[in-house]
C-alpha atoms as a PDB file:
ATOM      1  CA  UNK A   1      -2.359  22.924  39.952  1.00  0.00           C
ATOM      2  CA  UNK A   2      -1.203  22.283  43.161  1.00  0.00           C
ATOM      3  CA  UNK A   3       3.211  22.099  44.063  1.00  0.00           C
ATOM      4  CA  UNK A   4       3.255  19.073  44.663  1.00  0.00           C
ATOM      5  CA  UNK A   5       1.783  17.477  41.553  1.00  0.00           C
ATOM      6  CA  UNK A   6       4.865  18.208  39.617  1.00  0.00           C
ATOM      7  CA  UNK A   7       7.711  16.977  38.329  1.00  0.00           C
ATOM      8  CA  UNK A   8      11.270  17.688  39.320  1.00  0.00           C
ATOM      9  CA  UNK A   9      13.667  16.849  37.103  1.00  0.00           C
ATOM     10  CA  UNK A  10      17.737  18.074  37.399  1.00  0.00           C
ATOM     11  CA  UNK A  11      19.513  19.638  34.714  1.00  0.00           C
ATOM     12  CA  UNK A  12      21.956  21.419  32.935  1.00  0.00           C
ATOM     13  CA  UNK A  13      21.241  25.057  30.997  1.00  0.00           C
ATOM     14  CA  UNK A  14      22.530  24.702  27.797  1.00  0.00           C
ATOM     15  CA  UNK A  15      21.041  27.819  26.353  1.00  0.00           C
ATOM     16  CA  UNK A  16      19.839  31.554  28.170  1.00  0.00           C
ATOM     17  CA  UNK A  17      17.038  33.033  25.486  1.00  0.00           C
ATOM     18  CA  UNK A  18      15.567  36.561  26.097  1.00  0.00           C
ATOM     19  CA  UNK A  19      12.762  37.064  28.155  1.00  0.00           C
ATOM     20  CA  UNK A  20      14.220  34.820  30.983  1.00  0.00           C
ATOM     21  CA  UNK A  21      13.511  31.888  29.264  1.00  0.00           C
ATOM     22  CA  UNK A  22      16.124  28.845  29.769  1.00  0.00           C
ATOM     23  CA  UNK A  23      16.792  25.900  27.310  1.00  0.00           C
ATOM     24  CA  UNK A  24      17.328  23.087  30.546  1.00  0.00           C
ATOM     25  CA  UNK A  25      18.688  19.683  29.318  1.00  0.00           C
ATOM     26  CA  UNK A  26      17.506  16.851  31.320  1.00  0.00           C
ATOM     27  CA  UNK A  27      18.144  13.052  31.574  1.00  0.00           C
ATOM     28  CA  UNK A  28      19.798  12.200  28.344  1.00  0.00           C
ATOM     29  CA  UNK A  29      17.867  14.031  25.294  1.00  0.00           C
ATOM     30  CA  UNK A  30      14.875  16.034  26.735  1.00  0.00           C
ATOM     31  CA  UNK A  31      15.236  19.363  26.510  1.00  0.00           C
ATOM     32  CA  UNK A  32      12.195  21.893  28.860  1.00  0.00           C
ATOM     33  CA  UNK A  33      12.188  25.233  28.374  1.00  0.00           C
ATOM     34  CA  UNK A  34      11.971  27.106  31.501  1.00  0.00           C
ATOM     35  CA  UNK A  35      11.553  30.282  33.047  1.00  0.00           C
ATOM     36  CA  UNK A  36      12.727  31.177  37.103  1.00  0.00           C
ATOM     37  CA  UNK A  37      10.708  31.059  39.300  1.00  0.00           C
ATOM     38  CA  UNK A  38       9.273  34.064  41.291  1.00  0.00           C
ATOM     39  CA  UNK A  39      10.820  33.426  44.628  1.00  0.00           C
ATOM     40  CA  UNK A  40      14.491  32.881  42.680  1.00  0.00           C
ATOM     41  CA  UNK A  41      13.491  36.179  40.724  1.00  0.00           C
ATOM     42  CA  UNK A  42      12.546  37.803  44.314  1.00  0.00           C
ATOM     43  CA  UNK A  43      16.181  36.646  45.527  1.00  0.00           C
ATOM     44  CA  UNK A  44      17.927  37.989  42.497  1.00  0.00           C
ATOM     45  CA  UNK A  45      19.609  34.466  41.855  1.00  0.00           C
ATOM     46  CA  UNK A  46      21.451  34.462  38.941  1.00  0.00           C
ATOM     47  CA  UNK A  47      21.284  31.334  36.306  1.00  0.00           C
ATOM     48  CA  UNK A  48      24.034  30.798  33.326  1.00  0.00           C
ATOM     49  CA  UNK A  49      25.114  28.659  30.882  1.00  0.00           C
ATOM     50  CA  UNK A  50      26.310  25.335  32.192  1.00  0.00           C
ATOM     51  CA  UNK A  51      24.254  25.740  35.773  1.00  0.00           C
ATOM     52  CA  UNK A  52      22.914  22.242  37.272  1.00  0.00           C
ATOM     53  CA  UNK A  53      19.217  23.333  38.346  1.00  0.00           C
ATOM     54  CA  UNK A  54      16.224  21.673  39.108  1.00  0.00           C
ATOM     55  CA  UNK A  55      13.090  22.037  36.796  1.00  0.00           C
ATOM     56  CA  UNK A  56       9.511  21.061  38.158  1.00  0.00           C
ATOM     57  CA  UNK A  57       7.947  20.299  35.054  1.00  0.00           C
ATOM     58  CA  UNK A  58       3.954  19.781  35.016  1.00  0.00           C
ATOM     59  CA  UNK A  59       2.671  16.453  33.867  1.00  0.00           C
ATOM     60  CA  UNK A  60       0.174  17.604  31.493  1.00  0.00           C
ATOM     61  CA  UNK A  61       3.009  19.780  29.142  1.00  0.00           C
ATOM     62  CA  UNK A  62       6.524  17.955  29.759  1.00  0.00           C
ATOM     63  CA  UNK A  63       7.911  20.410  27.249  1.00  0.00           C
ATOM     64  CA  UNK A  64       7.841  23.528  29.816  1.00  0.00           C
ATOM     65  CA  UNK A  65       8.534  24.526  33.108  1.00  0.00           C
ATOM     66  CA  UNK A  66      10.000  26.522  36.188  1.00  0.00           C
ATOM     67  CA  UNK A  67      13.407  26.811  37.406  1.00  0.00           C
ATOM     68  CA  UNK A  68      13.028  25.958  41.268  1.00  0.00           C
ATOM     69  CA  UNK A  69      16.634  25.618  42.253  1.00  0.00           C
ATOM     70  CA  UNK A  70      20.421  26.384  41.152  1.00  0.00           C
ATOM     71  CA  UNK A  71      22.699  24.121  42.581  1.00  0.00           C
ATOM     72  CA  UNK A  72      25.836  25.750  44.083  1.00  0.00           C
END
């Protein structure tokens, strides 16, 4: 699947699991569990509880998907 067929959605982190996996919150009551990305792994950017971040989310499972961005 190509980057550009998916889905960005922003977020909040409302739970770190092991294995670099992320609970993400988005919109009101969807919840995507996500793991970083390898370019934010790469940088070494860190992600905690409470972070806004964008998830791109691919349309054929809407229930995972990839931490692309922390917001600041």
């Amino acid at each position: 699947m190509a980057k550009d067929d998916l889905i960005e959605f922003e977020g909040v982190v409302k739970e770190v699991l092991t294995g670099g996996l992320f609970r993400v919150e988005v919109d009101d009551d969807h919840i995507v569990l996500a793991h970083l990305a390898g370019k934010m792994r790469r940088f070494r950017i860190k992600v905690v509880l409470g972070d806004r971040v964008t998830v791109a989310v691919s349309p054929y499972d809407p229930n995972r998907g990839r931490i692309v961005y922390r917001a600041r």
